[in-house]
N, C-alpha and C. Protein backbone atom coordinates (compact mmCIF):
# COMPACT_ATOMS: atom_id res chain seq x y z
N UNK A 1 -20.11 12.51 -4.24
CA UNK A 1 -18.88 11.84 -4.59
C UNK A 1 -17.67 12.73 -4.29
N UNK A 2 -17.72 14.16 -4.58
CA UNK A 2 -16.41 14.93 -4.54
C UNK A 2 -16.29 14.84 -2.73
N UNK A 3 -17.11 14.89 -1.99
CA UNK A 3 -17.12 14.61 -0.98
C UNK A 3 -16.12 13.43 0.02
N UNK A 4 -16.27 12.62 -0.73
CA UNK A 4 -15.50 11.18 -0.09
C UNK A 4 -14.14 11.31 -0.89
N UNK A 5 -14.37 11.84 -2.49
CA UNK A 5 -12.82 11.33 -3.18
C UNK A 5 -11.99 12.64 -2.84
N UNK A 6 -12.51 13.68 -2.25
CA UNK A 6 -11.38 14.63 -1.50
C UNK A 6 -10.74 14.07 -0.07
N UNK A 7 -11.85 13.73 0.51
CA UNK A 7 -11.10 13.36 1.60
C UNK A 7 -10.66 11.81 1.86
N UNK A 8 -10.67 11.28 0.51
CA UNK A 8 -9.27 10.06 0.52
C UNK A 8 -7.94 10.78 -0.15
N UNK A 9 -8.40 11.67 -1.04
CA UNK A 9 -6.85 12.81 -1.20
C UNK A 9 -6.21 13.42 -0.11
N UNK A 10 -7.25 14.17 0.69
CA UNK A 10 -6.48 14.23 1.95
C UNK A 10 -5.66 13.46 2.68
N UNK A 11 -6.29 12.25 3.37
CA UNK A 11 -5.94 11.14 3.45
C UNK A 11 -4.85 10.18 3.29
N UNK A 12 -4.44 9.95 2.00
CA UNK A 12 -3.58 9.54 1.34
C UNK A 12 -1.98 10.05 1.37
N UNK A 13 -2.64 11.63 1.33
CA UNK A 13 -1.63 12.71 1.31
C UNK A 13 -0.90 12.56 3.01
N UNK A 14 -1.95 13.12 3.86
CA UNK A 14 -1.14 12.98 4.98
C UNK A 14 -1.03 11.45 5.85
N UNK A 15 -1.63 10.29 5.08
CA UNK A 15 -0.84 9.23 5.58
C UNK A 15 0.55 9.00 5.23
N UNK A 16 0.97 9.51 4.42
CA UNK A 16 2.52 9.74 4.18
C UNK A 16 3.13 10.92 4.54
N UNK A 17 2.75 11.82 5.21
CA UNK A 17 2.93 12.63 6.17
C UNK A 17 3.86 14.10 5.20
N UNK A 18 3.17 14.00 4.05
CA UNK A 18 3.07 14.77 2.97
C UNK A 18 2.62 16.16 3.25
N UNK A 19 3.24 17.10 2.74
CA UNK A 19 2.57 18.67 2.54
C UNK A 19 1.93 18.47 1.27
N UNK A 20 1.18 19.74 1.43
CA UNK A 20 0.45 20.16 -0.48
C UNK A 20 1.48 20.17 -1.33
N UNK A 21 2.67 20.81 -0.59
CA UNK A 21 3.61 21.43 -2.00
C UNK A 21 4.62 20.28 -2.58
N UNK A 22 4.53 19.77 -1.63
CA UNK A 22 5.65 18.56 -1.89
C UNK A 22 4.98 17.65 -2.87
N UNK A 23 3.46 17.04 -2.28
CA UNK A 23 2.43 16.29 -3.39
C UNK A 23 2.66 16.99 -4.89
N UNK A 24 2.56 18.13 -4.78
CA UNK A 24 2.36 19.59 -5.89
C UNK A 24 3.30 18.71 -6.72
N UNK A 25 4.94 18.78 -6.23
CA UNK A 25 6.01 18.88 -6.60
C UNK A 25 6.07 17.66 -7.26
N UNK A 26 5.66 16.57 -6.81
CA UNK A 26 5.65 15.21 -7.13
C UNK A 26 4.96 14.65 -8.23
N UNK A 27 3.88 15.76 -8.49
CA UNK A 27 2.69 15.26 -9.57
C UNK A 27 2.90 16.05 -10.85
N UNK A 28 3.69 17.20 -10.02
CA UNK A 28 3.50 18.12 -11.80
C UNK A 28 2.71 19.04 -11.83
N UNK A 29 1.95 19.73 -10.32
CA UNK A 29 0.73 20.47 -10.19
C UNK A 29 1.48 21.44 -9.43
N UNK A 30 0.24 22.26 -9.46
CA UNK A 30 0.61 23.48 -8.13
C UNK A 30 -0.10 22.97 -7.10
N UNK A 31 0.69 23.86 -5.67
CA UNK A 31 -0.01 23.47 -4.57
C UNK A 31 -1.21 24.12 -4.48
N UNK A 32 -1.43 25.10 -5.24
CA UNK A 32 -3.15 25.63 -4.68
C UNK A 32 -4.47 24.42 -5.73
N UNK A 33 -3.29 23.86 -6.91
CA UNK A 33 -4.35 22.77 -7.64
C UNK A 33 -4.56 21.73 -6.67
N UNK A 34 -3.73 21.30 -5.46
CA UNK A 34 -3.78 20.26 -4.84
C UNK A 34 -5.04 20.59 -3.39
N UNK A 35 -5.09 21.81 -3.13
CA UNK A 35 -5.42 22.36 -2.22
C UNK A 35 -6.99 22.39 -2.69
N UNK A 36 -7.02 22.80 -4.11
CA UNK A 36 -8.66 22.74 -5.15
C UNK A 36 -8.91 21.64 -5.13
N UNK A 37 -8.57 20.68 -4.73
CA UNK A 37 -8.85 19.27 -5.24
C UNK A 37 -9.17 18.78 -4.01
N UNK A 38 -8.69 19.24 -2.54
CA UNK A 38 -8.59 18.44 -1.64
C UNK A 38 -9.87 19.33 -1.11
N UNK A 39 -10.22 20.47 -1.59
CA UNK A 39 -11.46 21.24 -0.11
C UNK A 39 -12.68 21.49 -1.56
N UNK A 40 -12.78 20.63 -2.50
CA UNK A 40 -14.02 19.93 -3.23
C UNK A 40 -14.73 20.99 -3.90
N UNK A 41 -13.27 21.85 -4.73
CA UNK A 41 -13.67 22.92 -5.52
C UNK A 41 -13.25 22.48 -7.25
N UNK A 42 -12.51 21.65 -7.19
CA UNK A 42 -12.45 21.10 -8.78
C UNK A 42 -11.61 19.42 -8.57
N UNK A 43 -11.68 19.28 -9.88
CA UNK A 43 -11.24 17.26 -9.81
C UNK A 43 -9.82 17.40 -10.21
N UNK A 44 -9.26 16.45 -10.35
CA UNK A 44 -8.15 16.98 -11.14
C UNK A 44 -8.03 15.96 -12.60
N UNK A 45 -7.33 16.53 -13.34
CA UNK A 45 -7.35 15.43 -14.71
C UNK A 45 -6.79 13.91 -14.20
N UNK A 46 -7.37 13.26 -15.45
CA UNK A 46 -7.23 12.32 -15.15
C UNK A 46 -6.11 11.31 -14.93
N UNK A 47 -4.56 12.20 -15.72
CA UNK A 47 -3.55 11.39 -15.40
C UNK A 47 -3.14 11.96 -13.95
N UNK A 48 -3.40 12.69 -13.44
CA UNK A 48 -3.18 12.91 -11.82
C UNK A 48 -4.09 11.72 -10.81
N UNK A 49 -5.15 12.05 -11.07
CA UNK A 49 -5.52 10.79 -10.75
C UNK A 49 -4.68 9.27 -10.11
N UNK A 50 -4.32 8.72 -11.96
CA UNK A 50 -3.74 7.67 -12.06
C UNK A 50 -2.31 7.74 -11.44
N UNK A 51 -1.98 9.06 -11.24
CA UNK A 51 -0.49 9.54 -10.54
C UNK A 51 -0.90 8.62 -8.80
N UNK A 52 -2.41 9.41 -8.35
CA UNK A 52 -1.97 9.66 -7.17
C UNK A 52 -2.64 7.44 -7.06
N UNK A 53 -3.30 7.22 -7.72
CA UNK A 53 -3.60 5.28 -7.87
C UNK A 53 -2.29 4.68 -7.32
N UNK A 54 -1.32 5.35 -8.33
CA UNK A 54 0.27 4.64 -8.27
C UNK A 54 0.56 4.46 -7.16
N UNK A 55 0.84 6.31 -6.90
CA UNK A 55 1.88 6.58 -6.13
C UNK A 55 1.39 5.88 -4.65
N UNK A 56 0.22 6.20 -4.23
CA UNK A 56 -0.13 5.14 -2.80
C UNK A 56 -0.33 4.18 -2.78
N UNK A 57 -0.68 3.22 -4.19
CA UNK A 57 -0.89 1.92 -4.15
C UNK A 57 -2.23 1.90 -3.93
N UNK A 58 -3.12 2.15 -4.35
CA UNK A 58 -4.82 2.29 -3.87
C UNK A 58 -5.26 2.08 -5.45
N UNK A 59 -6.58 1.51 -5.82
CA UNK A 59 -7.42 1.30 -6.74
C UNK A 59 -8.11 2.85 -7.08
N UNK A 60 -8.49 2.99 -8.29
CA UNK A 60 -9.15 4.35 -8.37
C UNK A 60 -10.62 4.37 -7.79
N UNK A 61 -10.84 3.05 -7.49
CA UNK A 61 -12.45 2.44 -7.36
C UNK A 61 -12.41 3.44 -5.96
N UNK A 62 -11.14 2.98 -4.74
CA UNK A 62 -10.54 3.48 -3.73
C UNK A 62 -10.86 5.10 -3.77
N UNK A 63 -10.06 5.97 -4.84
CA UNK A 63 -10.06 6.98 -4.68
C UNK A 63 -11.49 7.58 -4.83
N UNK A 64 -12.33 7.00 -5.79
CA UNK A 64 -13.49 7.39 -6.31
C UNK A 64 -14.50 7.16 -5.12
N UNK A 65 -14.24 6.47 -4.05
CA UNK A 65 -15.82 5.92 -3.25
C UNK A 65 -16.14 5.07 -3.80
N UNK A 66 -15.55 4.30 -4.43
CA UNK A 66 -16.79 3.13 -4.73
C UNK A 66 -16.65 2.02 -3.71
N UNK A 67 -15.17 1.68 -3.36
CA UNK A 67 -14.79 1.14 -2.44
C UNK A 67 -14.53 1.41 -1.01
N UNK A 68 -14.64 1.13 0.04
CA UNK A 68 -14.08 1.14 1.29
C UNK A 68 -12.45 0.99 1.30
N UNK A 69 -12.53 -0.33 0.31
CA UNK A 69 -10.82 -1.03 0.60
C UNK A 69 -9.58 -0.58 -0.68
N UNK A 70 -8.80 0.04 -0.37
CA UNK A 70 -7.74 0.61 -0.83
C UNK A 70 -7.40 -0.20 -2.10
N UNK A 71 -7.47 -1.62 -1.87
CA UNK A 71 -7.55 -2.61 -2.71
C UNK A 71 -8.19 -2.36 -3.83
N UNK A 72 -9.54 -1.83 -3.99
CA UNK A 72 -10.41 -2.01 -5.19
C UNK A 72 -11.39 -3.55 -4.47
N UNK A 73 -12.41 -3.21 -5.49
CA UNK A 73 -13.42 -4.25 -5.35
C UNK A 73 -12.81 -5.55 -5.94
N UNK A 74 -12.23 -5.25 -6.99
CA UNK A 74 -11.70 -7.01 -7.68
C UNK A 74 -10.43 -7.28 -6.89
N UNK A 75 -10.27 -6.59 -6.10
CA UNK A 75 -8.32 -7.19 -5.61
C UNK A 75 -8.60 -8.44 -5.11
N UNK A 76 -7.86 -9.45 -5.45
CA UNK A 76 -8.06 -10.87 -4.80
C UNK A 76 -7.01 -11.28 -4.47
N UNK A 77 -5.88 -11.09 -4.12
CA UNK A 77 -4.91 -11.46 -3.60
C UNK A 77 -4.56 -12.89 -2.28
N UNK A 78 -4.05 -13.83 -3.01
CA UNK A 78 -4.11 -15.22 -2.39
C UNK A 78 -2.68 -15.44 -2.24
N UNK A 79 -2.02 -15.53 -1.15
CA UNK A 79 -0.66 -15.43 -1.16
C UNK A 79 -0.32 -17.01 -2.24
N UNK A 80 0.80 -17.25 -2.69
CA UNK A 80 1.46 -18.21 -3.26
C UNK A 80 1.75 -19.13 -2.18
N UNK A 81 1.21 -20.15 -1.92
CA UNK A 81 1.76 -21.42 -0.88
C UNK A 81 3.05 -21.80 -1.52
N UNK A 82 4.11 -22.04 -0.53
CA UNK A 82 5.39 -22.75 -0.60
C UNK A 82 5.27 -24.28 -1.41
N UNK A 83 6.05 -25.16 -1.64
CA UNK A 83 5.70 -25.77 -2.43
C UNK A 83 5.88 -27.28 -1.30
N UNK A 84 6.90 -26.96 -1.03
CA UNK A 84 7.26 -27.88 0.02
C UNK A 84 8.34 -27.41 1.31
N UNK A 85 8.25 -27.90 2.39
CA UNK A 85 9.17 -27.92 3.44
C UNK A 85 10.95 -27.15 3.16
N UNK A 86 10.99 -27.90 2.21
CA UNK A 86 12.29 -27.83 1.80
C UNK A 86 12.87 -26.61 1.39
N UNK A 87 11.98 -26.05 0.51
CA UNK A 87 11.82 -24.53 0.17
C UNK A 87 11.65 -23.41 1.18
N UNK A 88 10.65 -23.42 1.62
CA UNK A 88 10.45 -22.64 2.79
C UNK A 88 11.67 -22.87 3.84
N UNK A 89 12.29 -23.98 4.05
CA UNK A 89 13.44 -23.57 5.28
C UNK A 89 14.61 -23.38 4.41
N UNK A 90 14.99 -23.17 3.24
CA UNK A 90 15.53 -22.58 3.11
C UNK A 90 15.56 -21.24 2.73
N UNK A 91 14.32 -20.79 2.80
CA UNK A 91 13.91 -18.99 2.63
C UNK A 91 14.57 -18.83 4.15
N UNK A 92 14.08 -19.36 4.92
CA UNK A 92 14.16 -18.84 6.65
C UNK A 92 15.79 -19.22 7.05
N UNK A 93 16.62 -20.14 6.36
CA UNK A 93 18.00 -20.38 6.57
C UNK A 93 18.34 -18.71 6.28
N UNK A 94 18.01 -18.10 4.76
CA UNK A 94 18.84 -17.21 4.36
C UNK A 94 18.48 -15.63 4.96
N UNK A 95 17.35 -15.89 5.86
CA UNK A 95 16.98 -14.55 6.62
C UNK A 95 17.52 -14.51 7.49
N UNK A 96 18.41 -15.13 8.58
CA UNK A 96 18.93 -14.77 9.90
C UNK A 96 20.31 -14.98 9.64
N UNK A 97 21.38 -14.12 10.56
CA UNK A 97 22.51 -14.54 10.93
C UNK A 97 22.48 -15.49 12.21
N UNK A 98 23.33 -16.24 11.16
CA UNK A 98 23.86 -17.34 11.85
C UNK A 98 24.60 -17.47 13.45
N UNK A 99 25.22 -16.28 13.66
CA UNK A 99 25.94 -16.04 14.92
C UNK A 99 25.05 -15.55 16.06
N UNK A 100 23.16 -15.22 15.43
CA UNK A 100 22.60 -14.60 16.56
C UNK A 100 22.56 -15.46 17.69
N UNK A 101 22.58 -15.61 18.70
CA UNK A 101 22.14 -16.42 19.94
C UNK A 101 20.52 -17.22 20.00
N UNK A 102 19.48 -15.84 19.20
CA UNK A 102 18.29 -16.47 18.97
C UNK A 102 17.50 -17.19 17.43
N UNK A 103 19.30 -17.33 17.03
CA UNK A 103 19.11 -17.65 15.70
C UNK A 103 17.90 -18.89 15.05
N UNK A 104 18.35 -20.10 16.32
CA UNK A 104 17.63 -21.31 16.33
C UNK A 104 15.90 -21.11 16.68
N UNK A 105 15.31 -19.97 17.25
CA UNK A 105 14.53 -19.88 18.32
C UNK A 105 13.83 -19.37 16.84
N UNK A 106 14.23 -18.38 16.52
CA UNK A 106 13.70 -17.74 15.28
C UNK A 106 13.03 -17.90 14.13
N UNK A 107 13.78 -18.88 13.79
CA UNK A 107 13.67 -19.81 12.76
C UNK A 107 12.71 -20.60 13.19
N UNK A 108 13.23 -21.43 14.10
CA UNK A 108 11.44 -22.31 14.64
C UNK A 108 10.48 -21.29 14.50
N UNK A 109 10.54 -20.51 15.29
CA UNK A 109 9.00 -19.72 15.17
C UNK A 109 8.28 -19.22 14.03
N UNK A 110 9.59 -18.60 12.87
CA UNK A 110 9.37 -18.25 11.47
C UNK A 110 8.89 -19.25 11.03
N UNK A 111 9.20 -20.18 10.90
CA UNK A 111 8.56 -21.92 10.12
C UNK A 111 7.19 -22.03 10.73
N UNK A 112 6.71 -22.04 11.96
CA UNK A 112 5.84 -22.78 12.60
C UNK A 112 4.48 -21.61 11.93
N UNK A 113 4.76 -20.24 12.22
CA UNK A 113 4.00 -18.99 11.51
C UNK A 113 3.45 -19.27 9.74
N UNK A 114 4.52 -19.55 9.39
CA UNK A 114 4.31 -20.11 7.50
C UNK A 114 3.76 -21.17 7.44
N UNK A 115 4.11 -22.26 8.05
CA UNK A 115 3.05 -23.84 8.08
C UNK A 115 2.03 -23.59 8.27
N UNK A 116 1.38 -23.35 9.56
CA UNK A 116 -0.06 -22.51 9.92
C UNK A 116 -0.51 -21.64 8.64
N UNK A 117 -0.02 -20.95 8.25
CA UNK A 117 -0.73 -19.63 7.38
C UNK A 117 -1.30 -20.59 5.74
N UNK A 118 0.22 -21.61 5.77
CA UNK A 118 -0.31 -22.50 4.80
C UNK A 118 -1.29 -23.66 4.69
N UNK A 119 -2.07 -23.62 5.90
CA UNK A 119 -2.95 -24.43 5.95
C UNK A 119 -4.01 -24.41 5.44
């Protein structure tokens, strides 16, 4: 296990293109605790942990190996369908300026993308 949940610390760390010391700085640790944690010489407590859950947005299931998906095993996420037509073009009215040239083009395509997805 220390095996996989170091190197999603790694991971994590430099997908945000993070140093040790800066992580360090961010959590409340030292950088050589971050450095122990990442080359699978000690764990770290458990509200670091839940620090680093937050701070990337990942499940602890995630950090732990239990999961593949960053998500966690229970994430179920089902986007909210629009309710009607009416709603949705006016989300897509209030995203573009009006003066663009491809203002009209845009909007069609934004609508036609959300109908589909809501199918």
């Amino acid at each position: 296990m220390k095996e996989v949940f170091s190197e999603r610390l790694v991971t994590l760390r430099k997908g945000m293109k993070m140093s040790q010391a800066k992580l360090a700085n961010l959590v409340g640790a030292t950088q050589s605790s971050i450095n122990r944690y990442e080359r699978q010489v000690g764990l770290p407590p458990h509200e670091i942990l839940l620090w680093y859950a937050d701070y990337f947005d990942v499940s602890m299931d995630y950090i732990y190996g239990r999961t593949i998906h960053p998500q966690g095993k229970n994430y179920d996420c089902v986007p909210k369908k629009v309710k009607d037509d009416k709603e949705l073009k006016q989300f897509v009215e209030m995203c573009f300026d009006p003066n663009s040239p491809l203002n009209e083009k845009l909007k069609e395509t934004l609508l036609q993308m959300l109908s589909e997805r809501s199918k």
